[in-house]
Protein backbone atom coordinates (compact mmCIF):
# COMPACT_ATOMS: atom_id res chain seq x y z
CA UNK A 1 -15.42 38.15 4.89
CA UNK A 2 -16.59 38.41 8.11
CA UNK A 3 -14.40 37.30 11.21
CA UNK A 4 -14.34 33.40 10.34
CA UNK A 5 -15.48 31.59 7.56
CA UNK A 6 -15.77 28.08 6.11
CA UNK A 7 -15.51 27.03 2.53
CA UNK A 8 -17.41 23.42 1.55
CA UNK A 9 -18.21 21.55 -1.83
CA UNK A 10 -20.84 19.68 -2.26
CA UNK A 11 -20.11 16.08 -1.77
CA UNK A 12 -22.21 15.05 -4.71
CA UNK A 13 -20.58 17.41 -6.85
CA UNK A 14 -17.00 18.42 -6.09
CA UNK A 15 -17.36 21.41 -8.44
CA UNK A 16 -19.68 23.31 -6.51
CA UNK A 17 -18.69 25.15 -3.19
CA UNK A 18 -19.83 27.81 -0.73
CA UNK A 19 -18.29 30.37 1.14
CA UNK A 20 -20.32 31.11 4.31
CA UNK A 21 -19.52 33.19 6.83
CA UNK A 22 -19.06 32.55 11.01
CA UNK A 23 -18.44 33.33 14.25
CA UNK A 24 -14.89 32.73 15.69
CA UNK A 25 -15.91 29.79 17.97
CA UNK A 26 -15.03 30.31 21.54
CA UNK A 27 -13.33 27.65 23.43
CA UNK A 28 -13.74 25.95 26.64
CA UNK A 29 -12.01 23.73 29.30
CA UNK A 30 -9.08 21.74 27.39
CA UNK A 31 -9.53 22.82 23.95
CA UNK A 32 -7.30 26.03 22.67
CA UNK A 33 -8.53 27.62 19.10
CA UNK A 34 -6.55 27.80 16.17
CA UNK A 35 -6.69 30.37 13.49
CA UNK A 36 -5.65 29.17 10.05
CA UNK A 37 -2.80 30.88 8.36
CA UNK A 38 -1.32 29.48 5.20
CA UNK A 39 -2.55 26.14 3.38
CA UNK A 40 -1.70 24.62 -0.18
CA UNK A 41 -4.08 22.79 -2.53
CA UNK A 42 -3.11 20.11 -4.34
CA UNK A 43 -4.09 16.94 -6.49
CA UNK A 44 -3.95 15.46 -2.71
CA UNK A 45 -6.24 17.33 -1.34
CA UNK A 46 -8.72 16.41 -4.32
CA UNK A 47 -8.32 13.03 -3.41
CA UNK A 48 -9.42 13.23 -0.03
CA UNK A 49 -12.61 14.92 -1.10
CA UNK A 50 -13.03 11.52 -3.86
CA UNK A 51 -12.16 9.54 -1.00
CA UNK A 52 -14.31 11.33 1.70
CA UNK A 53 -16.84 8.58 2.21
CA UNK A 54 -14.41 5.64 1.53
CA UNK A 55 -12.06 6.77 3.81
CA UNK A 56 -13.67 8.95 6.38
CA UNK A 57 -11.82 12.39 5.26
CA UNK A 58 -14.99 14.30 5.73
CA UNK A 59 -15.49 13.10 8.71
CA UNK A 60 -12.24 15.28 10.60
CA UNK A 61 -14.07 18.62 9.89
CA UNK A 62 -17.55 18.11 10.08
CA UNK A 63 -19.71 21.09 8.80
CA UNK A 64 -22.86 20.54 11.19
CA UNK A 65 -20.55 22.35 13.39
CA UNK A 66 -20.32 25.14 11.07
CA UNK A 67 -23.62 25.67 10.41
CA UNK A 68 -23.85 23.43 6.85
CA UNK A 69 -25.90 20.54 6.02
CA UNK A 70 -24.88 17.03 5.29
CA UNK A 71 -24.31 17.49 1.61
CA UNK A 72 -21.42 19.77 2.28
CA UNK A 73 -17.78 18.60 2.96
CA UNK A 74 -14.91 20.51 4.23
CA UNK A 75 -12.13 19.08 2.24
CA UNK A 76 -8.79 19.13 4.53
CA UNK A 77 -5.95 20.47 4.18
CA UNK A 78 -2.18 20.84 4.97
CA UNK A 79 -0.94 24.00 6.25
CA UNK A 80 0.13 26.22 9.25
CA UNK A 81 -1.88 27.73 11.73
CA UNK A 82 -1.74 30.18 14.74
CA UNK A 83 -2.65 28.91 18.32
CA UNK A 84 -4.90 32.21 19.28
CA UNK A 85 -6.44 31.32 22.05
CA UNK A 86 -5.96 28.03 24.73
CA UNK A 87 -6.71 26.95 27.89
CA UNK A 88 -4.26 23.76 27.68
CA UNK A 89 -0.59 24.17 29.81
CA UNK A 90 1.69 23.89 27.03
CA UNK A 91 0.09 25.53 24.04
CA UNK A 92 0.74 28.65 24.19
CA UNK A 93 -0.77 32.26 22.48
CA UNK A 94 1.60 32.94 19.00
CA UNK A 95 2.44 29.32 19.09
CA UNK A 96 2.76 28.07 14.92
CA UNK A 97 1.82 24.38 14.45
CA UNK A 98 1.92 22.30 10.88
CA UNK A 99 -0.74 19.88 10.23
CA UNK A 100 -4.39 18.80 8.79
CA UNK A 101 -6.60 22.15 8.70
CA UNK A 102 -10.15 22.59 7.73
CA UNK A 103 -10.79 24.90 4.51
CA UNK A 104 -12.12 27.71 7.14
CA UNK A 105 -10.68 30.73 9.46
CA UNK A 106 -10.65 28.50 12.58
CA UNK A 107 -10.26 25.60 14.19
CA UNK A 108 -11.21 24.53 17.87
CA UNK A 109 -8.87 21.32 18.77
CA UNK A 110 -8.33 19.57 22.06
CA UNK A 111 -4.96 19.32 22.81
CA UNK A 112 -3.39 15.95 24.25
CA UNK A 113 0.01 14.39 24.31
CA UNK A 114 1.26 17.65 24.80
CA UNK A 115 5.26 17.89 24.40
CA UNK A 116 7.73 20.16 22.73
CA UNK A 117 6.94 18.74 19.64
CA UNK A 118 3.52 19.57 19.32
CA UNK A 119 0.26 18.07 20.41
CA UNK A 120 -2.45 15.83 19.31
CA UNK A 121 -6.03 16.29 18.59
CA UNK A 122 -7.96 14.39 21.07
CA UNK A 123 -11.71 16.01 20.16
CA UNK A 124 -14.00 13.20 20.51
CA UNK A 125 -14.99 13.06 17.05
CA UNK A 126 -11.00 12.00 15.71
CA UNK A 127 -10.67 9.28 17.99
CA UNK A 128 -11.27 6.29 15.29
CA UNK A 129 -9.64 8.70 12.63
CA UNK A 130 -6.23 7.68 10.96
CA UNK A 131 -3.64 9.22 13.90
CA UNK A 132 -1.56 10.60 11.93
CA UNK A 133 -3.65 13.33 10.47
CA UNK A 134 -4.28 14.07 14.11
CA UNK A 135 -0.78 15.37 14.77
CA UNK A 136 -0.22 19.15 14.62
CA UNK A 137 4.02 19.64 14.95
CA UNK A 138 5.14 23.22 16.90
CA UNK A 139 7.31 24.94 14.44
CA UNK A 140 9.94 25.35 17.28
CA UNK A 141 10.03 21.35 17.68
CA UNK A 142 10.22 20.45 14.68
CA UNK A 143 13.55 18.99 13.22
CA UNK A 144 12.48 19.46 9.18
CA UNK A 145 11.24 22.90 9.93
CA UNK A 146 12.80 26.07 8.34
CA UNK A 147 11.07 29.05 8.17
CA UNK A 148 12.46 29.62 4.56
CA UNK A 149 11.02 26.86 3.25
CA UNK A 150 7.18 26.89 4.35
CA UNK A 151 5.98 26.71 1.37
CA UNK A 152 7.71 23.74 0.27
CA UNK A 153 6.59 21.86 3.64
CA UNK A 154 3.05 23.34 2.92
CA UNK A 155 3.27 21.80 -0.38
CA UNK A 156 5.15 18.59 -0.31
CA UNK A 157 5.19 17.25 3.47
CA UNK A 158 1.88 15.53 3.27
CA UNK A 159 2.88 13.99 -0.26
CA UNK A 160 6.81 13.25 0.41
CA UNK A 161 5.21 11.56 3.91
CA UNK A 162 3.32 9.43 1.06
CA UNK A 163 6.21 9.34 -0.82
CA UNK A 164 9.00 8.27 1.44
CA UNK A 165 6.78 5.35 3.25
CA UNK A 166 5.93 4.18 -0.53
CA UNK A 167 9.73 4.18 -1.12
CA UNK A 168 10.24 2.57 2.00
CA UNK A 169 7.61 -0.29 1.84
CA UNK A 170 9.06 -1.19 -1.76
CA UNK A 171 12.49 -1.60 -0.46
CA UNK A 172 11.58 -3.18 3.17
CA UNK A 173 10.00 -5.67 0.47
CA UNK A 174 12.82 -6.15 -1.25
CA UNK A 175 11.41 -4.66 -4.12
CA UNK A 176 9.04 -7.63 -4.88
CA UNK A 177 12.07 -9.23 -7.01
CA UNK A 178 11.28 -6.38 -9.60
CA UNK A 179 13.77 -5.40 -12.21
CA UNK A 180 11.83 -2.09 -13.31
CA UNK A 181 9.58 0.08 -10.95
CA UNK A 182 6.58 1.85 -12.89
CA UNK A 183 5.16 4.60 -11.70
CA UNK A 184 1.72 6.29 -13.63
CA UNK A 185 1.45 10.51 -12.97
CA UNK A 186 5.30 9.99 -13.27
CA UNK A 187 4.70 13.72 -13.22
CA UNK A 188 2.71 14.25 -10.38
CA UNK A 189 4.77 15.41 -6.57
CA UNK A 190 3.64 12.03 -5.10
CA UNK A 191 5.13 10.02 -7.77
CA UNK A 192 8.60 12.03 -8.53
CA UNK A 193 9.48 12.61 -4.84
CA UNK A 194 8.73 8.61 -4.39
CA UNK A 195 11.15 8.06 -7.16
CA UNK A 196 13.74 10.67 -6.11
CA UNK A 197 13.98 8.24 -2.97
CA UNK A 198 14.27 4.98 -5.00
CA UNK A 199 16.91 6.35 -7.66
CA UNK A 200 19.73 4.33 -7.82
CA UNK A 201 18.48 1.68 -5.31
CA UNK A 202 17.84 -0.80 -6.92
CA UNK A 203 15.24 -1.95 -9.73
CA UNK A 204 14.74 0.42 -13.09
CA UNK A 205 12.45 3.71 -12.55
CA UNK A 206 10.19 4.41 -15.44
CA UNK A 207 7.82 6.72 -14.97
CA UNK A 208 4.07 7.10 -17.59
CA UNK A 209 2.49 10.51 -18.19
CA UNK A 210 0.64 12.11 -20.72
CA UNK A 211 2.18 13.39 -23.77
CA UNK A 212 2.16 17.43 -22.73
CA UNK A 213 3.79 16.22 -19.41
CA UNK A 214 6.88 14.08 -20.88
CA UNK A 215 9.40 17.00 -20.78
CA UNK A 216 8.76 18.08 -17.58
CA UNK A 217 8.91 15.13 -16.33
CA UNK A 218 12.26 14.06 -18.05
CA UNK A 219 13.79 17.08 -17.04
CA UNK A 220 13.72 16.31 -13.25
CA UNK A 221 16.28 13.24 -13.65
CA UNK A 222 14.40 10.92 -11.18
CA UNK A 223 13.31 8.64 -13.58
CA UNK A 224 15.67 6.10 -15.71
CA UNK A 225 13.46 6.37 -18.37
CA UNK A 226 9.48 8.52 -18.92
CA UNK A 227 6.82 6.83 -21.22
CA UNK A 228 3.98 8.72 -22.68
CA UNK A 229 0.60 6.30 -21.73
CA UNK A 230 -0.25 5.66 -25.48
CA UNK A 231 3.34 3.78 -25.92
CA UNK A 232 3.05 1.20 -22.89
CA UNK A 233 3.41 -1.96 -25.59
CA UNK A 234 7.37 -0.42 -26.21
CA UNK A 235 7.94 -1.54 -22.09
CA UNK A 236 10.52 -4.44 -21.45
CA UNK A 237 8.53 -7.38 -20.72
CA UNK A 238 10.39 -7.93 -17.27
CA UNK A 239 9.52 -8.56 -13.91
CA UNK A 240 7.39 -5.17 -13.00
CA UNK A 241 5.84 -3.83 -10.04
CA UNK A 242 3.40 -1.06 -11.30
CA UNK A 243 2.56 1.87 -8.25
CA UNK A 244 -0.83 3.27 -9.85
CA UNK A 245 -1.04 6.60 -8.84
CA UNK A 246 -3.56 7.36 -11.32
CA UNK A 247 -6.42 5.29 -11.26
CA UNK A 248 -6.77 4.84 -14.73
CA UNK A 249 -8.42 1.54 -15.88
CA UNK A 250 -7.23 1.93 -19.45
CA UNK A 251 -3.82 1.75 -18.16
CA UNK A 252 -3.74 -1.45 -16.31
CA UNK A 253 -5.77 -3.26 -18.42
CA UNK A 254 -2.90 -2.14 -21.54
CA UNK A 255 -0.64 -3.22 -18.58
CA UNK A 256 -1.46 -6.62 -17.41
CA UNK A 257 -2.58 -7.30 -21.49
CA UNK A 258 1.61 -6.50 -22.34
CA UNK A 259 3.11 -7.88 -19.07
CA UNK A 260 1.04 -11.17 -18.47
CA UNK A 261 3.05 -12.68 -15.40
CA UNK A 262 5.54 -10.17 -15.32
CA UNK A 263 3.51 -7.97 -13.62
CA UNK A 264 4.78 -8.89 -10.61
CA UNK A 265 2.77 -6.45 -7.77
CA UNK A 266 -0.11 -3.85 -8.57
CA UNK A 267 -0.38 -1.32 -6.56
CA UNK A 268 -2.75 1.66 -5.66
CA UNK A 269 -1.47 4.94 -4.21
CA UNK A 270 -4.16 7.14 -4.22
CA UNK A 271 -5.63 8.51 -7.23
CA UNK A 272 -5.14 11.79 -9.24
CA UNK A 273 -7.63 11.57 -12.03
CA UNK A 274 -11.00 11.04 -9.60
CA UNK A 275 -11.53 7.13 -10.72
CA UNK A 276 -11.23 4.97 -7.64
CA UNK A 277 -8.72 2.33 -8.37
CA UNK A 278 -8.48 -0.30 -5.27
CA UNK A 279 -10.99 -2.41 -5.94
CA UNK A 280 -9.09 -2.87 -9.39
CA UNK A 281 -5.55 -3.07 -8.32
CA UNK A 282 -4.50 -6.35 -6.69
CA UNK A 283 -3.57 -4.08 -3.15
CA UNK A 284 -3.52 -0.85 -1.70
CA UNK A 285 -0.62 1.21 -0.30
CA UNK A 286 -1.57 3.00 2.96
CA UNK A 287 1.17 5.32 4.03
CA UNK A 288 -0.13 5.02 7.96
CA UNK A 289 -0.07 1.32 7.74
CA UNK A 290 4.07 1.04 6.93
CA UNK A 291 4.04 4.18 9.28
CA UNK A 292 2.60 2.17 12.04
CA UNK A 293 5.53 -1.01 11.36
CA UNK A 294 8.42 1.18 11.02
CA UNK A 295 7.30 3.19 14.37
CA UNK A 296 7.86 -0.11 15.96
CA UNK A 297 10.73 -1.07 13.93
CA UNK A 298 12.74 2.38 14.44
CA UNK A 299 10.85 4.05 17.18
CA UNK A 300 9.05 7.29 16.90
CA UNK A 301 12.52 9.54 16.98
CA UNK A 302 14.10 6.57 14.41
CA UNK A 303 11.20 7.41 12.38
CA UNK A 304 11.57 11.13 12.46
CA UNK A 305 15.10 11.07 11.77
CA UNK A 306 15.06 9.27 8.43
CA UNK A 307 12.51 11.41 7.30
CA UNK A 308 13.96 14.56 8.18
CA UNK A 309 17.12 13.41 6.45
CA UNK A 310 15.55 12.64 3.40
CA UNK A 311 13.59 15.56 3.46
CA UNK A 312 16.39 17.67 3.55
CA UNK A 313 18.00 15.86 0.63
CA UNK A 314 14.54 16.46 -1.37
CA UNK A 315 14.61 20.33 -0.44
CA UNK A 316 17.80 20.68 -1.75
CA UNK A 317 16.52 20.04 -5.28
CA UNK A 318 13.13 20.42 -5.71
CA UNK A 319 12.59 23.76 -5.45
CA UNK A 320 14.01 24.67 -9.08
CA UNK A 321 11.15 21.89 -9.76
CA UNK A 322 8.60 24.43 -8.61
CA UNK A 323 6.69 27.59 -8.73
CA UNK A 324 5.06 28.48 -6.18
CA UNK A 325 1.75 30.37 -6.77
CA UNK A 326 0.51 32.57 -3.76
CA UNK A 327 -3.12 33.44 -3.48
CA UNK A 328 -4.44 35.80 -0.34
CA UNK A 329 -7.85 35.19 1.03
CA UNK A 330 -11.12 32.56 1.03
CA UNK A 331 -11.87 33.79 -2.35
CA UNK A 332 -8.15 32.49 -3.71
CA UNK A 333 -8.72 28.57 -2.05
CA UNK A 334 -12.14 28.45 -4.00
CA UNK A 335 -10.51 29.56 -7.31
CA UNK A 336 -7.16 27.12 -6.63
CA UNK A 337 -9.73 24.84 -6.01
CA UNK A 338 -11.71 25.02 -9.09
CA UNK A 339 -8.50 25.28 -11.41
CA UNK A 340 -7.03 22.07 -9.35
CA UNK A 341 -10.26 20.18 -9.49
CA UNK A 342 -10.37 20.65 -13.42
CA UNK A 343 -6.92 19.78 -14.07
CA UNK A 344 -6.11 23.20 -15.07
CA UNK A 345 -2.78 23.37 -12.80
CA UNK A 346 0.58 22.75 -14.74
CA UNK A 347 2.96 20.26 -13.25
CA UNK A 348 5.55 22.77 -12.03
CA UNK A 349 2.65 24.84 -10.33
CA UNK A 350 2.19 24.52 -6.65
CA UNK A 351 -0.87 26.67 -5.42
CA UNK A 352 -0.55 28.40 -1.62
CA UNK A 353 -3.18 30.56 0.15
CA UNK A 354 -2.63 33.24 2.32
CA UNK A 355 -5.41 33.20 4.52
């Protein structure tokens, strides 16, 4: 490829992408450039391309600036990156950062709010984005960094974030007065590492996959019991509050028809399967929102702390959950692309580019 690059997918049609080639972008007054390193591609990241009108993901990396029309997207992504050059006090040459990169070789940020934590991205254009995705954390400030577990922070930081406010906004809620917790893709990293926090806390865990999933999913022990989709009318009929992390219509309609007014709370978290599924569910759970509450409730370092702890108490299991698939170059994110886009990754499979 040539010195920098960009990869998009059409917005119309998520299965067909470009690879173009760039300049590296200079940088001017207050911005420093970042050169991206080592990124992960997940069901996640598919859902932010699904969601990239709804929810203004396409709108952090926008590709006029790289040269592409409006019918391209630059998906994001979670990663680490390289500060390479800056002209902010602070941000220094070599310095490694964590957070929300563009599927490309570079990206030019403006640095603000900076501290030895990291810095925020103040560039004009992310100032009505969701905050949090503005955040890029300095490995060296960065209590659940360690540089032996990249790949797991790559992978499962974004989605244990998810996770642990999901956990958190079901207990802070007392658990809606639920006596079982049902989570659909019981198999998926959102769902599992949501239910690793809740285990023994309170209500019943079940968790609904498909049938080829049900083993894996078994075998990680955070459920109390895993249900393949086709047998939802063997359920309890108790109080229930269902976290769809899915999107599957099929399944809450075969829900609400077997629990009536047991269903106590539905509940969308995202999507894995590309069907939108707020406007069916009766809310939506966004992590930034309970984010926001327990900043004020715990403070910012409060915050930080409980996640860190709990993060730690996820590394120390997950990775015999996990195989971590490295690819090296542009060419390697379009393929893990394609093969996550279609479904084609297993459960245990977590993809990572070298870039």
């Amino acid at each position: 490829m040539a010195d920098s690059w960009t990869f998009a997918v059409a917005r119309d049609d998520l299965g067909r992408s470009t690879l173009v080639d760039g300049a590296t972008p200079e940088v001017v007054d207050g911005e420093a450039l970042l050169r991206v390193d080592r990124v992960g591609l997940t069901a996640n990241n598919v859902t932010y391309a699904v969601l990239g009108d709804a929810m203004r993901y396409w709108e952090f990396f926008p590709p006029a600036a790289r040269g592409l029309g409006p019918q391209w997207g630059l998906p994001p992504l979670w990663g680490f990156a390289e500060v390479v050059a800056s002209t902010v006090a602070g941000v220094e040459v070599g310095q490694r950062v964590y957070g929300y990169l563009p599927p490309a070789g570079h990206l030019v940020v403006r640095p603000d709010r900076v501290d030895a934590s990291g810095f925020r991205d103040a560039s004009p254009h992310r100032a009505e984005l969701p905050s949090p995705y503005n955040a890029y954390r300095s490995t060296t400030g960065d209590p659940a960094y360690q540089a032996d577990h990249e790949d797991l922070l790559i992978l499962f930081r974004p989605l244990f974030f998810t996770s642990f406010m999901l956990a958190d906004q079901v207990v802070d809620n007392g658990f809606y007065g639920a006596e079982a917790l049902l989570m659909s893709s019981a198999s998926s990293k959102t769902a599992y590492a949501a239910a690793f926090e809740l285990r023994g806390r309170g209500p019943r865990l079940v968790g609904l996959t498909s049938p080829g999933n049900l083993a894996f999913t078994r075998s990680l022990g955070c459920y109390d019991e895993v249900v393949p989709y086709d047998d939802i009318s063997a359920l309890d009929t108790i109080p229930t509050v269902y976290l769809d992390l899915s999107g599957t219509p099929s399944t809450r309609a075969a829900l609400r028809q077997h629990l009536g007014d047991r269903l106590v709370r539905d509940i969308a978290v995202g999507l894995t399967n590309q069907t939108p599924n707020a406007d069916a569910a009766e809310e939506v759970f966004f992590a930034p929102v309970q984010m926001r509450k327990r900043g004020q409730d715990w403070g910012r370092e409060g915050l930080d702390q409980r996640f860190t702890e709990a993060w730690q108490r996820f590394t120390a299991v997950v990775s015999g959950w996990l195989d971590v698939q490295v690819g090296v170059g542009p060419e390697a994110l379009q393929q893990a692309w394609a093969d996550v886009l279609a479904g084609r990754t297993p459960p245990r499979v977590g993809h990572v580019v070298q870039l």
